[in-house]
N, C-alpha and C. Protein backbone atom coordinates (compact mmCIF):
# COMPACT_ATOMS: atom_id res chain seq x y z
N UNK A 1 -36.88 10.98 -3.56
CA UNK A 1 -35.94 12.09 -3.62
C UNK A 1 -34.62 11.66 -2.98
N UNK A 2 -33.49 11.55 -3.86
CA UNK A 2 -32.24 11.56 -3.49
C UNK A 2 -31.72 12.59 -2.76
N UNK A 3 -30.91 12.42 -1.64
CA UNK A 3 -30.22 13.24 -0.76
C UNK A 3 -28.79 14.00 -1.85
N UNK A 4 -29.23 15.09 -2.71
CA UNK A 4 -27.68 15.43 -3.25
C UNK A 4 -27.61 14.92 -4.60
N UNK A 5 -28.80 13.86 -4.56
CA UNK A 5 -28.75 13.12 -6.72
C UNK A 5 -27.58 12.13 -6.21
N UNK A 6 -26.83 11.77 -5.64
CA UNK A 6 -25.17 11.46 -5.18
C UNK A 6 -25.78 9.57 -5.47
N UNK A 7 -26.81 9.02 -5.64
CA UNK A 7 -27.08 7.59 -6.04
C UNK A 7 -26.58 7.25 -7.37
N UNK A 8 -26.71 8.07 -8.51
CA UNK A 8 -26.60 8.06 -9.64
C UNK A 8 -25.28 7.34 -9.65
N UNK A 9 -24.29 8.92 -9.36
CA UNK A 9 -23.03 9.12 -9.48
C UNK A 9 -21.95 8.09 -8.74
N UNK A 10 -22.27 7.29 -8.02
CA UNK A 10 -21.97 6.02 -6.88
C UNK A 10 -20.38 6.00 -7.68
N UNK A 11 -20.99 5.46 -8.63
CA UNK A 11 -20.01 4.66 -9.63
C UNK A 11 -18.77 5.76 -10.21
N UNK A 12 -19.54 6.54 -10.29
CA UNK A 12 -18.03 7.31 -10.59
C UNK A 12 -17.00 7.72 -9.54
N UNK A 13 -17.49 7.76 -8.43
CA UNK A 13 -16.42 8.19 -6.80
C UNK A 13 -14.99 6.98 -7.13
N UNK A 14 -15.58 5.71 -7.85
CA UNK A 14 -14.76 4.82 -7.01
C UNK A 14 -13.17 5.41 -8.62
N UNK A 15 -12.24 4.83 -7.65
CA UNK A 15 -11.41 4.96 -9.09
C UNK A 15 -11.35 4.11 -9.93
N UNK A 16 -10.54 4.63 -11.22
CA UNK A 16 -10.44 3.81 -12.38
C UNK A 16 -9.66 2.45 -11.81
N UNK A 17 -9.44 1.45 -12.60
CA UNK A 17 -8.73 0.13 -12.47
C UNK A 17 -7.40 0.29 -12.51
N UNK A 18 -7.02 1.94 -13.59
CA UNK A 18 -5.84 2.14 -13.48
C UNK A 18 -5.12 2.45 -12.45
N UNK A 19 -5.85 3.43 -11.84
CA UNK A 19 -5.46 4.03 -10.30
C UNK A 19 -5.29 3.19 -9.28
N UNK A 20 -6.33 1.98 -9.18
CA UNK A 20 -6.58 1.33 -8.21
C UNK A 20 -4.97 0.04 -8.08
N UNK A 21 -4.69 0.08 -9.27
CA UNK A 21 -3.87 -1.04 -9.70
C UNK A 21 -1.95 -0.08 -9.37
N UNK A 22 -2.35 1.22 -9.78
CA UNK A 22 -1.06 2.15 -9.12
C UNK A 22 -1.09 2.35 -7.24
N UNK A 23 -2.45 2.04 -6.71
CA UNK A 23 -2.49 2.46 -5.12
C UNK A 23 -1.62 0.66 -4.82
N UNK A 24 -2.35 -0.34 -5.31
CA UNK A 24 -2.29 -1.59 -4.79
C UNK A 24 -0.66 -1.95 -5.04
N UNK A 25 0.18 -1.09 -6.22
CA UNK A 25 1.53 -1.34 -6.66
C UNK A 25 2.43 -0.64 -5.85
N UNK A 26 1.69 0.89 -5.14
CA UNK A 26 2.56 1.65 -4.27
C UNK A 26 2.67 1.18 -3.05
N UNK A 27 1.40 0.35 -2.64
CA UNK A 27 0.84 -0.46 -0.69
C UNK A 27 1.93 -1.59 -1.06
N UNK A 28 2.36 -2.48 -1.80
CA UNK A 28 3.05 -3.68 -2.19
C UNK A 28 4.69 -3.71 -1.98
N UNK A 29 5.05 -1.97 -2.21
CA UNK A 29 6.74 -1.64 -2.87
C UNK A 29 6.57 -1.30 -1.43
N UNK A 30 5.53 -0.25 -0.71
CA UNK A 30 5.88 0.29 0.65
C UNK A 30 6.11 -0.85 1.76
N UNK A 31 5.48 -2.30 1.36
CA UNK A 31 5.43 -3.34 2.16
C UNK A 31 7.12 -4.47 2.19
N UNK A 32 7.00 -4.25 1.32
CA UNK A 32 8.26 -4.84 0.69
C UNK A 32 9.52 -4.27 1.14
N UNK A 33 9.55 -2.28 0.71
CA UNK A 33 10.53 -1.81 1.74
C UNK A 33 10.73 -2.08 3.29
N UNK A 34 9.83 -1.73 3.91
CA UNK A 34 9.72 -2.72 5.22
C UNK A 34 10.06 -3.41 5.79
N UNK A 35 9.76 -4.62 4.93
CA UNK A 35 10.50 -5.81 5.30
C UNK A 35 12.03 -5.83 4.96
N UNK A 36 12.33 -5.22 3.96
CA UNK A 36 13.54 -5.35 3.50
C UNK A 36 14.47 -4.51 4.66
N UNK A 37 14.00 -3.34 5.11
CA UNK A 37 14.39 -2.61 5.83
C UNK A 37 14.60 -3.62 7.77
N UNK A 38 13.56 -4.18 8.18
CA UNK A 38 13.99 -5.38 9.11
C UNK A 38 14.77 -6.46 8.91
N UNK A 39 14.93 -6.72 7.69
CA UNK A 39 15.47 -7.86 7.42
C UNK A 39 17.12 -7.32 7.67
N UNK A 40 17.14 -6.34 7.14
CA UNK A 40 18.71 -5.38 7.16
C UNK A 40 19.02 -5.03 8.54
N UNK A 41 17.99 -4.57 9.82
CA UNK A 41 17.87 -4.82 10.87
C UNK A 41 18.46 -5.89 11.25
N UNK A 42 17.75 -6.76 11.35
CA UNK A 42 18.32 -8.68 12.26
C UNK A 42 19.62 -8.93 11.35
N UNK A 43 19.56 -8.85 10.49
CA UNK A 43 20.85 -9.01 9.73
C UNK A 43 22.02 -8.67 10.38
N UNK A 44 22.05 -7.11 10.55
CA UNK A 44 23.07 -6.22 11.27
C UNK A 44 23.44 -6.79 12.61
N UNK A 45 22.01 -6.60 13.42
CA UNK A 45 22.09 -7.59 14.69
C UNK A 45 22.58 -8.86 14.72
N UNK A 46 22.21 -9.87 13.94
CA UNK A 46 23.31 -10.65 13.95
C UNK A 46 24.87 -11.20 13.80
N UNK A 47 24.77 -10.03 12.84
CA UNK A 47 26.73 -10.44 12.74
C UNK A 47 27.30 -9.10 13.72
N UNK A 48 26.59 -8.34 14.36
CA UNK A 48 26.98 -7.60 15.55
C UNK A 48 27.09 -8.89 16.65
N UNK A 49 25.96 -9.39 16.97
CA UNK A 49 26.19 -10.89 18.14
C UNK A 49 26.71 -11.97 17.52
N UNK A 50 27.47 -12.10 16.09
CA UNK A 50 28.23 -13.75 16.05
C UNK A 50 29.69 -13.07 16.00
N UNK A 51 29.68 -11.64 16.23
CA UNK A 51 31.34 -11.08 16.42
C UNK A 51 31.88 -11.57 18.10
């Protein structure tokens, strides 16, 4: 006896390849802003300290 039947269904919780491939494209752009966003940081900082 399954707790809920919920063994069957395993496979359907996880998401499609499509979804998974839109989370992994949104974690990538948010990572990327980031960096881009420090990089614009030290940037600033630097030609603030080579003035």
């Amino acid at each position: 006896m399954t707790r809920g039947g919920r063994s069957r269904s395993r496979r359907t919780d996880r998401p499609t390849p499509l979804e998974h491939l839109a989370g992994v494209t949104g974690l990538i752009g948010a990572t990327a802003a980031l960096i881009a966003a420090v990089a614009g940081l030290l940037t600033a900082a630097a030609l603030t300290v080579s003035r």
